[in-house]
Protein backbone atom coordinates (compact mmCIF):
# COMPACT_ATOMS: atom_id res chain seq x y z
CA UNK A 1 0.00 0.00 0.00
CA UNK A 2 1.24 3.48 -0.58
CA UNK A 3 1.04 6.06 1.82
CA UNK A 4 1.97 10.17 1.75
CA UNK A 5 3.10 11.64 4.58
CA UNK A 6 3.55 15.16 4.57
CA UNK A 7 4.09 18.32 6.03
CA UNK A 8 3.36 21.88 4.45
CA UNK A 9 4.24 25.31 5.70
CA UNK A 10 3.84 28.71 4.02
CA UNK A 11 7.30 29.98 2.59
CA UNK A 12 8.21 33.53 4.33
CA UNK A 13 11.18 34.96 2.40
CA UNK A 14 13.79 34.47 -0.94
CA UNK A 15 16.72 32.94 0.79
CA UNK A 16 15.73 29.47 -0.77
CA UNK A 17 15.76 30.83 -4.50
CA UNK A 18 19.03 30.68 -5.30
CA UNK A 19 19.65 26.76 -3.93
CA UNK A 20 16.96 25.09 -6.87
CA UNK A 21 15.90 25.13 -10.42
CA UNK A 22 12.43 25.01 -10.81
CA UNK A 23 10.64 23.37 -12.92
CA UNK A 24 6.83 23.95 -14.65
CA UNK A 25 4.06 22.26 -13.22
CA UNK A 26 0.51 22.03 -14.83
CA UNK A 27 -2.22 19.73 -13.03
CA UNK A 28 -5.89 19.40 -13.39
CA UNK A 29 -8.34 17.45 -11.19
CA UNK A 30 -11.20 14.84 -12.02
CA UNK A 31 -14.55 15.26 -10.01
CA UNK A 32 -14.98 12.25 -7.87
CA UNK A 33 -18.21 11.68 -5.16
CA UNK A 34 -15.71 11.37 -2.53
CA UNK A 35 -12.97 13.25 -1.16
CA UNK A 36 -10.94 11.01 -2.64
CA UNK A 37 -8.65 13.12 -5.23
CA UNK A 38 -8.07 12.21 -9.22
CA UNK A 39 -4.97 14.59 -10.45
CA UNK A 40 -3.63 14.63 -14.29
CA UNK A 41 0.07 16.42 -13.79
CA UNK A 42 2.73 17.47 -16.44
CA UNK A 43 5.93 18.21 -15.75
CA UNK A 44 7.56 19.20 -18.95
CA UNK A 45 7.71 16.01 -20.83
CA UNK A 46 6.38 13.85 -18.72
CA UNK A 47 3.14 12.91 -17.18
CA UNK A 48 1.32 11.23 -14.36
CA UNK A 49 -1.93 9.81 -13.07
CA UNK A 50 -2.23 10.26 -9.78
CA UNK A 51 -5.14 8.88 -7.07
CA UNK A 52 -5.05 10.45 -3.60
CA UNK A 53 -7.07 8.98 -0.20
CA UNK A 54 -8.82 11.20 2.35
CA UNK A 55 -6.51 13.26 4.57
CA UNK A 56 -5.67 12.23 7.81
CA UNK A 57 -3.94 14.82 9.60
CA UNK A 58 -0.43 14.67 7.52
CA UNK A 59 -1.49 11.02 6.13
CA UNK A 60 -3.29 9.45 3.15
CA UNK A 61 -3.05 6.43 0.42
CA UNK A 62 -1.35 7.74 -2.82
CA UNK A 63 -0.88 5.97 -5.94
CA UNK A 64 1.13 7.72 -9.08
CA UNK A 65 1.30 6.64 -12.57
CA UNK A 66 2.87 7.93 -15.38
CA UNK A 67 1.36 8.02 -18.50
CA UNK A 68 1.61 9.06 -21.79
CA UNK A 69 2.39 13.18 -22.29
CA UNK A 70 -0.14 13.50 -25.02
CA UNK A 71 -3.16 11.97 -23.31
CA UNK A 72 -2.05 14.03 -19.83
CA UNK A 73 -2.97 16.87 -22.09
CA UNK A 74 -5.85 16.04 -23.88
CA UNK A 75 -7.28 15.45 -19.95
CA UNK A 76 -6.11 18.60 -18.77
CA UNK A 77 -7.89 20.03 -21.41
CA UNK A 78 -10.99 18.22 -22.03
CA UNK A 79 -11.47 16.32 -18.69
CA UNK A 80 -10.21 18.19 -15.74
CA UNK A 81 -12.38 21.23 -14.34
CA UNK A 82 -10.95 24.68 -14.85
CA UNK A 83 -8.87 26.23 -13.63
CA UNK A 84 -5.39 24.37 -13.84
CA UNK A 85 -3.04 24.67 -11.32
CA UNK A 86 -0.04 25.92 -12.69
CA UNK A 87 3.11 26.45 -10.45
CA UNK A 88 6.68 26.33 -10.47
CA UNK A 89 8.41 23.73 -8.13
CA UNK A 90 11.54 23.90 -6.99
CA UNK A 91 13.58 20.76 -5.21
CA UNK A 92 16.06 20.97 -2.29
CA UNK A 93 17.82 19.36 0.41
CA UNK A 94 18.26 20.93 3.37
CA UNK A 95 19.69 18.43 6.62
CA UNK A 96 18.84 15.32 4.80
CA UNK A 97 15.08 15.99 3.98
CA UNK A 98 13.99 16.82 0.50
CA UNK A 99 11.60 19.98 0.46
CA UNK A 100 9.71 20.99 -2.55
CA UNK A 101 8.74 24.57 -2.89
CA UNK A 102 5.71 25.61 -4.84
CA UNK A 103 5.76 28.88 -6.55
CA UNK A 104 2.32 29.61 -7.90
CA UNK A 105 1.02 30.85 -11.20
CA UNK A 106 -2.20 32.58 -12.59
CA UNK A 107 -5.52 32.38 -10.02
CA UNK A 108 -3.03 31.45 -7.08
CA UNK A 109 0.29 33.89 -7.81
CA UNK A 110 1.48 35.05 -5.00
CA UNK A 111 1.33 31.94 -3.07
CA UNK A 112 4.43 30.22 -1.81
CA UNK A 113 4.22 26.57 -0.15
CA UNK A 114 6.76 24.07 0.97
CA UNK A 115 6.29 20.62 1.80
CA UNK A 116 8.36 17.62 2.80
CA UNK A 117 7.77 14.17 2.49
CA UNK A 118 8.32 12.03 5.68
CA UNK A 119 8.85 8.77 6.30
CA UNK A 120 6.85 7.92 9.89
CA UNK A 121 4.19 10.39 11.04
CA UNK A 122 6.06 10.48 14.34
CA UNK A 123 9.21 11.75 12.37
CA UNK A 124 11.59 14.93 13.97
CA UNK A 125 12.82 17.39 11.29
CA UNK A 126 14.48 20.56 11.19
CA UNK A 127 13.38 23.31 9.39
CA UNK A 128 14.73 25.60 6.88
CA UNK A 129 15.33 29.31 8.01
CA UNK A 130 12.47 29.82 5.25
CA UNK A 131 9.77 28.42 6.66
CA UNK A 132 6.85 30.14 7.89
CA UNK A 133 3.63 29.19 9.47
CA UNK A 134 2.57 25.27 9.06
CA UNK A 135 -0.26 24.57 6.96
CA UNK A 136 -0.32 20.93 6.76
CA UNK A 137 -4.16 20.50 8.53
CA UNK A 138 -5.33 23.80 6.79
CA UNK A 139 -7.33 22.17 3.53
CA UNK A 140 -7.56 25.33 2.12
CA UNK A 141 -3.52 24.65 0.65
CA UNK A 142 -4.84 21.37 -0.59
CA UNK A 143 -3.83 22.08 -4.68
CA UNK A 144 -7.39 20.73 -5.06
CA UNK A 145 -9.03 23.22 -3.15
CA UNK A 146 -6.63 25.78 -4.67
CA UNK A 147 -7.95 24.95 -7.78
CA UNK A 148 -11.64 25.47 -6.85
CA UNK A 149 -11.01 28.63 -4.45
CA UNK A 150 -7.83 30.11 -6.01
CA UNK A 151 -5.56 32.35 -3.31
CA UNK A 152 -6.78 35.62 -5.90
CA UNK A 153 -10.56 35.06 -3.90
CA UNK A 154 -9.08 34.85 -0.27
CA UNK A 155 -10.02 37.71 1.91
CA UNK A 156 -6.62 37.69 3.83
């Protein structure tokens, strides 16, 4: 079985810029009845099929599939409901973690998220200088919820 375990946390300044190359990121989502999640992603050249379980706390069941670029994109564009989330993302290691950064695009510009992947729930990390407040029970950073209630509509 495959299972996420996460942690997200707004980003509060620049110093991580210059330690990553970022990368495009489009995604789309499929309605489903439940909360499970159905996501179409491109990453340049690539794609992936991805299935998501309900959230618990920093835990849920993910499975990820790549598939062919050209059908990612005819599902982005005739499948998943609008808008796309588009984003840069930008990989880095800082004291033996991995954290992606998520630099947002169009409806959600101006939104910066990290996350980092862990490997036990119960798992002790430090973090970057970077990081700001934790986000990881707030749904409203979900990328799925992004894409129905961009960050442009928040009443901060």
């Amino acid at each position: 079985m495959a299972v996420e375990i996460e942690r997200k946390f707004l980003v509060e300044d620049d110093r991580w810029r210059s330690l990553a190359q970022g990368y495009l990121y489009r995604q789309g989502y499929i309605a489903t009845q439940d909360l499970t999640t159905v996501r179409i992603r491109t990453i340049g050249d690539q794609a992936y099929l991805t299935i998501k379980g309900k959230n618990t706390g920093m835990t849920r069941l993910e499975f990820e599939y790549e598939i062919p670029a050209v059908d990612a994109n005819q599902i982005l564009t005739e499948l998943c409901s609008p808008p796309l989330i588009e984003k840069y993302r930008y990989c880095l290691d800082y004291q033996g973690k991995t954290w992606e950064v998520d630099e947002f695009l169009g409806d959600n510009q101006g939104l910066i998220l990290a996350e980092v992947e862990l490997t036990d729930a119960d798992e002790q990390i430090s973090l970057p200088p970077w990081i700001g407040e934790e986000v990881t029970n707030d749904a409203r950073y979900y990328n799925v919820n992004l894409a129905k209630h961009p960050y442009k509509n928040w009443s901060n």
